[in-house]
Protein backbone atom coordinates (compact mmCIF):
# COMPACT_ATOMS: atom_id res chain seq x y z
CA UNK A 1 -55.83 -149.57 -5.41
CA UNK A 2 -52.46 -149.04 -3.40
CA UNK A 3 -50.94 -145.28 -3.58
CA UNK A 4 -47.75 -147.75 -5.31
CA UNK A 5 -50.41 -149.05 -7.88
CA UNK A 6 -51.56 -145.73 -8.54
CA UNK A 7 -47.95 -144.75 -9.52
CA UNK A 8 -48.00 -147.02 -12.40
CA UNK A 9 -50.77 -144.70 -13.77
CA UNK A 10 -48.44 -141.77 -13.16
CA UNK A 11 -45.75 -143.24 -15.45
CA UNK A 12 -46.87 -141.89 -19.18
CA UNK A 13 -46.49 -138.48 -17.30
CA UNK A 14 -43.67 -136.05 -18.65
CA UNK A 15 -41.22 -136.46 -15.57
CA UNK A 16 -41.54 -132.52 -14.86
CA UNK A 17 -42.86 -131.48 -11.10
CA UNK A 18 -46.44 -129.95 -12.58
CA UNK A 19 -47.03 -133.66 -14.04
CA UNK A 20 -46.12 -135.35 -10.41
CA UNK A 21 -48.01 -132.91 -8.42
CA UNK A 22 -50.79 -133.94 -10.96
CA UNK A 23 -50.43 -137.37 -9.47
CA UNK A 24 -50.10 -135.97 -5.80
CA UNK A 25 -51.77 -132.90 -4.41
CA UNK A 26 -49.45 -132.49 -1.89
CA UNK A 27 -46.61 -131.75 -3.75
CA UNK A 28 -48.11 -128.38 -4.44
CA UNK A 29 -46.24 -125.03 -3.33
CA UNK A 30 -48.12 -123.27 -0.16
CA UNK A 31 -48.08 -119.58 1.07
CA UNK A 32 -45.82 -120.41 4.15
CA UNK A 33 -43.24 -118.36 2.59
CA UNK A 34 -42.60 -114.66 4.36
CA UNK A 35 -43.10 -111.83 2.30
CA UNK A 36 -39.84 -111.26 -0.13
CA UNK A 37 -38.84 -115.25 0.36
CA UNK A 38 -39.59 -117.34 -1.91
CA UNK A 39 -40.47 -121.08 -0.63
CA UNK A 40 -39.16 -123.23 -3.48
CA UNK A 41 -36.35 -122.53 -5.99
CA UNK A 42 -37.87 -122.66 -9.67
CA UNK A 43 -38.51 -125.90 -10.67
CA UNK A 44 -38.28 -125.47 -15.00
CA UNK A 45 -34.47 -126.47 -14.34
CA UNK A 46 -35.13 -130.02 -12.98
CA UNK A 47 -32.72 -132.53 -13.27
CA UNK A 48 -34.18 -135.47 -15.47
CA UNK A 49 -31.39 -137.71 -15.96
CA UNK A 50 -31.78 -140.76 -18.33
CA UNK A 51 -33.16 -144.34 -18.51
CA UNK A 52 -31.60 -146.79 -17.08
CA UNK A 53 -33.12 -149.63 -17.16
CA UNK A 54 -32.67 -150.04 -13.40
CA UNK A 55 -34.99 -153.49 -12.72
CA UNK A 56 -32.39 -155.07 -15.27
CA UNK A 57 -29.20 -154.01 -12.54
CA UNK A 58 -29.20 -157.33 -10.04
CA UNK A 59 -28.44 -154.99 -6.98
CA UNK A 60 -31.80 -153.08 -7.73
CA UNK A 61 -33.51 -156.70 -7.92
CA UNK A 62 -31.56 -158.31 -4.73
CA UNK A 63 -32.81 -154.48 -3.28
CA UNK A 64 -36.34 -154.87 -3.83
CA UNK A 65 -36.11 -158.86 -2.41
CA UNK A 66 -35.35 -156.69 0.91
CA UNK A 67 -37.64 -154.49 0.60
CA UNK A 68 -40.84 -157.29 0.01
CA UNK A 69 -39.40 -159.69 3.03
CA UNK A 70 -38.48 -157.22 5.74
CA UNK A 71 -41.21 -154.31 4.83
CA UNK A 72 -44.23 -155.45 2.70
CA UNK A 73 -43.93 -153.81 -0.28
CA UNK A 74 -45.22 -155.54 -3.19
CA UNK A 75 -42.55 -156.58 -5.45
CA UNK A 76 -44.25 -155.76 -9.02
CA UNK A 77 -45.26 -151.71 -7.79
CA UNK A 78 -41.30 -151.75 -6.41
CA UNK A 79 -40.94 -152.57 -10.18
CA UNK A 80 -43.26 -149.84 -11.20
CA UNK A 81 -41.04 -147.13 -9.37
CA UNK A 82 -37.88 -148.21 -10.43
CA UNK A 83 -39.15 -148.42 -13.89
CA UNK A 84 -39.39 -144.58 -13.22
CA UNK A 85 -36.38 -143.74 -12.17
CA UNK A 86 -33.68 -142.09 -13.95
CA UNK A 87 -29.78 -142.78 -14.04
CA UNK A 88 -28.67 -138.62 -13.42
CA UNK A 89 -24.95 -138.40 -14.14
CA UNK A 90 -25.22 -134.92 -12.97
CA UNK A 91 -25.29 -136.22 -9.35
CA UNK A 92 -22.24 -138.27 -9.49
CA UNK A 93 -19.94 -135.77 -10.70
CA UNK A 94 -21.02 -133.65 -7.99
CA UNK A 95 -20.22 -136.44 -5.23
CA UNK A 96 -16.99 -136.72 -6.28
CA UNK A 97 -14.26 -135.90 -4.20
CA UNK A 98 -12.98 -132.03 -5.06
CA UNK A 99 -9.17 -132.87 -6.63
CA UNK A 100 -6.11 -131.71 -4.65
CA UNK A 101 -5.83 -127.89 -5.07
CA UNK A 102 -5.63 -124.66 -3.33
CA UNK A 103 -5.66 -125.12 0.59
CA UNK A 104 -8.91 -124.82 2.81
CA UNK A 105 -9.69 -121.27 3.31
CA UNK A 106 -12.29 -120.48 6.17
CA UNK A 107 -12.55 -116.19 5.37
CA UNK A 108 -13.12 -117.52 1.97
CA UNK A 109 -16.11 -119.84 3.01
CA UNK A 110 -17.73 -117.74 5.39
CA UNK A 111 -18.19 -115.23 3.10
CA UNK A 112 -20.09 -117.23 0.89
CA UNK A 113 -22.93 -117.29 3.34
CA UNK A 114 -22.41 -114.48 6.00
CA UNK A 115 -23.14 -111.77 3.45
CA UNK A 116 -25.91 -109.63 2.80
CA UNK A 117 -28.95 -111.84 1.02
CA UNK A 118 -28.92 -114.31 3.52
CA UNK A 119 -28.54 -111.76 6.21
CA UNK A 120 -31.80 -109.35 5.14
CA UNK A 121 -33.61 -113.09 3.99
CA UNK A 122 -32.89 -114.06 7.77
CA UNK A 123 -33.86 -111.07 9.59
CA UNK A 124 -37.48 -111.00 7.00
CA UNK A 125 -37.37 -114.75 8.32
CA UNK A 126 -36.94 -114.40 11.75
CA UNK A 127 -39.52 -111.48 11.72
CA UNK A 128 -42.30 -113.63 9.90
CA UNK A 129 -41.67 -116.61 12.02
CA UNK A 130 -40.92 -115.09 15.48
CA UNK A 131 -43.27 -116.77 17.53
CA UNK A 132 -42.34 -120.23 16.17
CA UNK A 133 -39.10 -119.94 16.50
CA UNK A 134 -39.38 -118.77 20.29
CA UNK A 135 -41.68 -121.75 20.97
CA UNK A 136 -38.81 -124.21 19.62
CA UNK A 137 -35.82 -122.13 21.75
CA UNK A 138 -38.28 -122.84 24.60
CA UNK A 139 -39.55 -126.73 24.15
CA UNK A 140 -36.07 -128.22 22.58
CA UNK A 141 -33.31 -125.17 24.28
CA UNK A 142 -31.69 -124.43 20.84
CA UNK A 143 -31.18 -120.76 20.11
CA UNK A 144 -33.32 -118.84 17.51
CA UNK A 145 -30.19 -117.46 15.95
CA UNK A 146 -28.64 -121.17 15.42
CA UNK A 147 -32.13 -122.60 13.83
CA UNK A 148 -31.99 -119.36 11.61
CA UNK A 149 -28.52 -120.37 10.83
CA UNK A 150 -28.92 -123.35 9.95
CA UNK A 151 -31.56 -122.79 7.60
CA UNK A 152 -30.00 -120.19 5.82
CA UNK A 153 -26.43 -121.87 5.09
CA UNK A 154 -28.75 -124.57 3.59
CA UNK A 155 -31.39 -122.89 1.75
CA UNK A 156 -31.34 -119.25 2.07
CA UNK A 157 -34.53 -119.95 4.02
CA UNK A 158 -36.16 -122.36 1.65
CA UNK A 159 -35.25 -120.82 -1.34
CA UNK A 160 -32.94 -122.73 -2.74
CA UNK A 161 -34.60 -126.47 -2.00
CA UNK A 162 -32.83 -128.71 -4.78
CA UNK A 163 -33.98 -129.83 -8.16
CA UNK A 164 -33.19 -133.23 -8.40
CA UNK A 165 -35.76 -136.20 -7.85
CA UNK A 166 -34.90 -137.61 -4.58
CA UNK A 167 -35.71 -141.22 -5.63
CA UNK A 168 -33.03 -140.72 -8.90
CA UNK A 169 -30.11 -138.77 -6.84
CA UNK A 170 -30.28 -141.77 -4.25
CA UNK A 171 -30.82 -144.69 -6.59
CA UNK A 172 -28.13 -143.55 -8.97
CA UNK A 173 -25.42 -143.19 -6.23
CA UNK A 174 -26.96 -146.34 -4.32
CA UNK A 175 -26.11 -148.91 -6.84
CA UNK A 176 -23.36 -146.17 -9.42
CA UNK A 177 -21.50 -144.74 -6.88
CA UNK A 178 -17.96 -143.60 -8.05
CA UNK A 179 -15.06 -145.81 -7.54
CA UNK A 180 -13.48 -144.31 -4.59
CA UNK A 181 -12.08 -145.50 -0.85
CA UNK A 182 -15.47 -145.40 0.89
CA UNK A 183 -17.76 -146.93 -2.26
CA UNK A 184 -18.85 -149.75 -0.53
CA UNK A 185 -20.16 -147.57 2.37
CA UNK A 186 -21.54 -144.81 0.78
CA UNK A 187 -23.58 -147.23 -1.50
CA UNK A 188 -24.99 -148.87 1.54
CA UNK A 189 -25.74 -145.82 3.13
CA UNK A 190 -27.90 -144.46 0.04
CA UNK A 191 -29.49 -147.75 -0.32
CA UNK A 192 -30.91 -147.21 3.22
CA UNK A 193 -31.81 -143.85 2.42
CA UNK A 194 -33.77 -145.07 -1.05
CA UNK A 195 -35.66 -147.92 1.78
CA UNK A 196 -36.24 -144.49 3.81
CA UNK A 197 -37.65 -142.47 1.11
CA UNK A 198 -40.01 -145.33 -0.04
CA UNK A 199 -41.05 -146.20 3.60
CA UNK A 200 -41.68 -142.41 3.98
CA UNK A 201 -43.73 -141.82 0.81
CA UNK A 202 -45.81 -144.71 2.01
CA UNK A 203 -46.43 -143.52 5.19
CA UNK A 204 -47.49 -139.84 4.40
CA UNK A 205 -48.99 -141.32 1.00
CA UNK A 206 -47.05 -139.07 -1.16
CA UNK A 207 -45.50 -140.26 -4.81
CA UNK A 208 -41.94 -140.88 -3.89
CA UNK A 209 -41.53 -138.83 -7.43
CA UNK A 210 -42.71 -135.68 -6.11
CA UNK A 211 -40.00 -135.09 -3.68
CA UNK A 212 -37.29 -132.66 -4.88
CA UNK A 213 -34.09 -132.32 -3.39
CA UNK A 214 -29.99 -132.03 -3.48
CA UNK A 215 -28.06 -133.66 -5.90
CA UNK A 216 -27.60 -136.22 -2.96
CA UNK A 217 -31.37 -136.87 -2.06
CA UNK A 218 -31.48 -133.92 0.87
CA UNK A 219 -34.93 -132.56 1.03
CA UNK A 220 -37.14 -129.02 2.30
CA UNK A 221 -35.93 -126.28 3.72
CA UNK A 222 -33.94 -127.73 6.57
CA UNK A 223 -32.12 -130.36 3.70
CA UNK A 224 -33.10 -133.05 5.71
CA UNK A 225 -32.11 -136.80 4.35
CA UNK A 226 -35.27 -139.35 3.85
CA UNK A 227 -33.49 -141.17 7.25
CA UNK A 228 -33.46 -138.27 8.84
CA UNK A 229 -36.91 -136.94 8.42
CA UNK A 230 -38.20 -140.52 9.83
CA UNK A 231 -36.33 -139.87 13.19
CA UNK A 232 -35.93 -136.37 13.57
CA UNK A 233 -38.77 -134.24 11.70
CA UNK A 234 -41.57 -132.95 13.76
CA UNK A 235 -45.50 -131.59 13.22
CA UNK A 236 -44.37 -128.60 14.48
CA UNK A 237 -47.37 -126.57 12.99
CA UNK A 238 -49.77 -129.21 14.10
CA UNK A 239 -51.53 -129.83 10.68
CA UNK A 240 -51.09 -133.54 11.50
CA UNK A 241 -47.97 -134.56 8.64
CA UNK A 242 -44.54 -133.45 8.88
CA UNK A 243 -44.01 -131.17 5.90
CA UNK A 244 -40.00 -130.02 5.12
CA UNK A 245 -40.67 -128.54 1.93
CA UNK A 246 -43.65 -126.17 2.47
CA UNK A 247 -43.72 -125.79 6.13
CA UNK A 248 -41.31 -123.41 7.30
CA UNK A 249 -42.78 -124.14 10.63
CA UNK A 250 -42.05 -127.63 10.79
CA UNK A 251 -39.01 -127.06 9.27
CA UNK A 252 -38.06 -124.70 12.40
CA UNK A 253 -38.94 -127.36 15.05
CA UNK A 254 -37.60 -130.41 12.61
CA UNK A 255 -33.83 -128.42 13.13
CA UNK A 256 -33.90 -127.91 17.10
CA UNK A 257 -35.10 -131.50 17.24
CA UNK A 258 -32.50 -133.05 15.32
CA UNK A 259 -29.66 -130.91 17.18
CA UNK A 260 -31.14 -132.07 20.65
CA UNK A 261 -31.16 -135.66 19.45
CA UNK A 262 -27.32 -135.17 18.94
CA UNK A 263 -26.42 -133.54 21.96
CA UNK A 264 -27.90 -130.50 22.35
CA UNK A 265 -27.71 -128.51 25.57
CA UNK A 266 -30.24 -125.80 26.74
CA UNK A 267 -28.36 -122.86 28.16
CA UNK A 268 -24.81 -124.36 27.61
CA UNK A 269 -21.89 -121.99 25.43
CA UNK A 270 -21.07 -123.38 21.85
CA UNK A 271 -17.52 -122.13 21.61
CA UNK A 272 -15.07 -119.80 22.46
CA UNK A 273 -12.02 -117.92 20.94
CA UNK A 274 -8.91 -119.84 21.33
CA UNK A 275 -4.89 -119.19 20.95
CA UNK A 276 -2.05 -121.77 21.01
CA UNK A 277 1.65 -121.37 22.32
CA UNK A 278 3.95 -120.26 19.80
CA UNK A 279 7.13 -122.18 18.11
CA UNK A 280 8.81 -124.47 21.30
CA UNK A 281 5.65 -125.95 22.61
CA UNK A 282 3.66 -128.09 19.93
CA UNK A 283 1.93 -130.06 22.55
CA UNK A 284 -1.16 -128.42 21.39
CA UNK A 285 -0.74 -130.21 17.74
CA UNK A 286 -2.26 -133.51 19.56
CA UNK A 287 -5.46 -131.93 20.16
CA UNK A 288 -5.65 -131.40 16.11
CA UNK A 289 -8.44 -134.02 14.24
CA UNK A 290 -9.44 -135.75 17.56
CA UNK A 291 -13.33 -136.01 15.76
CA UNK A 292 -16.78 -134.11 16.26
CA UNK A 293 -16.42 -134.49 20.12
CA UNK A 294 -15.73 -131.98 22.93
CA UNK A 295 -13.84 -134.82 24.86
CA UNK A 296 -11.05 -132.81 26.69
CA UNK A 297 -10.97 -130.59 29.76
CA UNK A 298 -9.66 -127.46 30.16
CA UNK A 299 -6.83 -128.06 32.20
CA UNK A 300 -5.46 -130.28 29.85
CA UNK A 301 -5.81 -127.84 26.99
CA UNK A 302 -4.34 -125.26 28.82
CA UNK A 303 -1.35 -127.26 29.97
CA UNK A 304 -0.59 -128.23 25.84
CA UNK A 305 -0.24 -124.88 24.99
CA UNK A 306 -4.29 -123.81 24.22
CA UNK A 307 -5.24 -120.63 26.26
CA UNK A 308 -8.67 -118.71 25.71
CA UNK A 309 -8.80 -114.34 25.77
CA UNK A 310 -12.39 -115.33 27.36
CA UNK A 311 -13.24 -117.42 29.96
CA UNK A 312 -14.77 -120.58 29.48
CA UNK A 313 -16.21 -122.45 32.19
CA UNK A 314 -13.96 -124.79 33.59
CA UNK A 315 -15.95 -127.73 34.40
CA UNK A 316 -17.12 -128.45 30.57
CA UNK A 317 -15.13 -130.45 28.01
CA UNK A 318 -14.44 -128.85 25.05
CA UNK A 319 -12.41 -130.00 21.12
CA UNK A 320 -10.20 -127.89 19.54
CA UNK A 321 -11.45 -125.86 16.24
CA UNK A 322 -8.69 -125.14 13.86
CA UNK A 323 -10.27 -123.00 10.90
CA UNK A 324 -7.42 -122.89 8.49
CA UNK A 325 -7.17 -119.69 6.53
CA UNK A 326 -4.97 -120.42 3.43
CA UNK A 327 -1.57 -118.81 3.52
CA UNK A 328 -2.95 -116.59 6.29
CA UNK A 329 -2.91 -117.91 10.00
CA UNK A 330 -5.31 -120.27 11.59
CA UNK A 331 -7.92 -119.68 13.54
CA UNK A 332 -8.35 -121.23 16.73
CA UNK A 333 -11.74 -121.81 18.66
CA UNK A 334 -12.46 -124.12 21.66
CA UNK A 335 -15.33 -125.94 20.93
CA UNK A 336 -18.42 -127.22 23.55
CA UNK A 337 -20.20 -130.32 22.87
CA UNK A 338 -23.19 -127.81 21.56
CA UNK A 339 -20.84 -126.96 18.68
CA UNK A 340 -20.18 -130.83 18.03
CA UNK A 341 -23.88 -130.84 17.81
CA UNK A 342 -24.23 -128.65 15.02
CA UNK A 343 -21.38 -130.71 13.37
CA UNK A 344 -23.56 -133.67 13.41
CA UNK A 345 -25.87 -131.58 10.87
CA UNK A 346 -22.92 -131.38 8.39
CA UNK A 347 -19.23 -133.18 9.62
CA UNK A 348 -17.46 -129.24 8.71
CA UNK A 349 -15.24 -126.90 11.11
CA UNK A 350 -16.34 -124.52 8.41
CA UNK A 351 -19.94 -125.12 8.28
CA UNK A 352 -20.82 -124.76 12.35
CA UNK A 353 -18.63 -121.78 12.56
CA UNK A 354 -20.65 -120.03 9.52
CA UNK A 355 -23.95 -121.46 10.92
CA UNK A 356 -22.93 -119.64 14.17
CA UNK A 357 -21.43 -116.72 12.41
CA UNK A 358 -24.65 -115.91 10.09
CA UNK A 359 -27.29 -116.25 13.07
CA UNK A 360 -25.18 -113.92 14.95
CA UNK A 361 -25.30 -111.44 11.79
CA UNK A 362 -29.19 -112.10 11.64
CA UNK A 363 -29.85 -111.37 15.50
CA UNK A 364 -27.59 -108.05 14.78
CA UNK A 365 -29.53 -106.81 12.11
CA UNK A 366 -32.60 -107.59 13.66
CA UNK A 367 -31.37 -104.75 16.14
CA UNK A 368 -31.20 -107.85 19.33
């Protein structure tokens, strides 16, 4: 019997994470978890959606014709799963674009996660998992404090993991997305991640079911996607399986390898403070939402108008950071490719400066 036949057996099952982690041991919670962090968010609030009918939807059967001819599944246990999954309307009103209202405030979003729980959860993190995050720093060149970051703007160091099923979040937006510019896109980018997330519960023979996650199929601690945990997760703990949602461990080494893999470079700066000219020269304004790429030199930036009260080196290339503050001025940084990097995690100004900004606050407290 195939782990996708054994599925079928799972299906009379209440959809609630005890009754999948009856179906699949590994699902269950372990004691990775530092003292005072809890590894997984309570899971009595699950997301459960509705029926849908899904193997009735001809994208879903045209989907799983893909899935038998270019990866082997077989087509009735695709069935099976599909049968399972739920339509969660929860997840689509979440994707939706935010509507047109107050302007983008970074003091306002930085102090949603540089603030005191994350910051006394980070330093009980980075105490409990010193030596593995030390290793990573050395092997992959990506600072302890940016790992720590990064885990705690995502999930307050694994508590806060998601409680959707993956496998609904990504088939409801893979074939209901909402009708905006991008749909077509988007839809094809969560149908790959669905191929992903069965392709990954085959290989570590895991129900697909038992993964939890975002409201937009992001799973573990480091809120990897199902794609992303194919090419960039690591055994980092050497237990032989890559584990996101109950090894912290792997989690640690998964982040450092996924930031190397998109330009990550040991012992280079990640950005410095930045001013422009005043009223009279707006040369600077063409440097403005030129993409996640330090592409320009410093000569050139300095020539438009962009001048630095530090002194970056002047043989890197850099991207200007503007981190608008409401009503209040903007704030200006001069970004290296290593900040781009971190950009690549989550496509935000907002996000890699509070990544930076809370492992900073971490390493403080930690008396570094």
């Amino acid at each position: 019997m195939t782990f996708f036949t054994f599925t079928k057996y799972c299906a009379c099952l209440p959809p609630l994470l005890l009754a999948l982690t009856a179906c699949v041991s590994d699902a269950k919670q372990t004691s990775h978890a530092p003292a005072g962090i809890k590894a997984k968010k309570a899971v009595d609030t699950q997301e459960t959606g509705e029926f849908a009918n899904f193997n009735q939807w001809k994208d879903v059967s045209d989907f799983i014709d893909e899935m038998v001819a270019k990866h082997g599944f077989d087509r009735s246990e695709l069935e099976a799963i599909f049968r399972q999954a739920r339509y969660v309307d929860t997840t689509i009103q979440l994707i939706k674009p935010a509507p047109p209202g107050k302007p983008k405030n970074w003091q306002a979003y930085r102090a949603r996660f540089v603030e005191p729980v994350r910051i006394n959860a980070g330093v009980a993190f980075w105490d409990s998992y010193a030596d593995a995050l030390a290793r990573a720093e050395a092997e992959y060149g990506v600072p302890a404090e940016i790992i720590v970051g990064i885990l705690g703007v995502e999930t307050i160091y694994g508590r806060n993991t998601g409680n959707f099923r993956v496998l609904d979040a990504l088939t409801t937006l893979a074939f209901s997305y909402p009708d905006t510019p991008n749909r077509a896109a988007r839809m094809s980018f969560f149908r790959g991640e669905i191929a992903n997330t069965l392709l990954f519960a085959r290989d570590a023979k895991i129900d697909p079911f038992s993964l939890l996650g975002s409201y937009a199929g992001a799973i573990g601690w480091p809120q990897f996607m199902p794609g992303s945990i194919r090419r960039y997760a690591v055994d980092f703990d050497g237990d032989g399986k890559v584990d996101l949602r109950n090894s912290p461990v792997d989690a640690i080494g998964s982040v450092a390898s996924f930031l190397v893999q998109h330009g990550w470079k040991r012992g280079e700066p990640i950005v410095f403070p930045a001013s422009v000219a005043s009223a009279g020269n707006t040369g600077w304004e063409m440097f403005i939402g030129q993409g996640l790429e330090a592409k320009f030199s410093l000569e050139e930036l300095k020539t438009a108008g962009v001048t630095s009260s530090a002194e970056p080196p002047a043989d890197m290339l850099y991207g200007l950071v503007d981190l608008q503050n409401g009503t209040d001025p903007t704030e200006y940084w001069l970004g290296t490719g290593n900040f781009f990097a971190i950009t690549k995690y989550n496509r935000s100004f907002f996000y890699a400066m509070s990544v930076i900004d809370l492992g900073r606050a971490v390493r403080t407290a930690r008396g570094q």
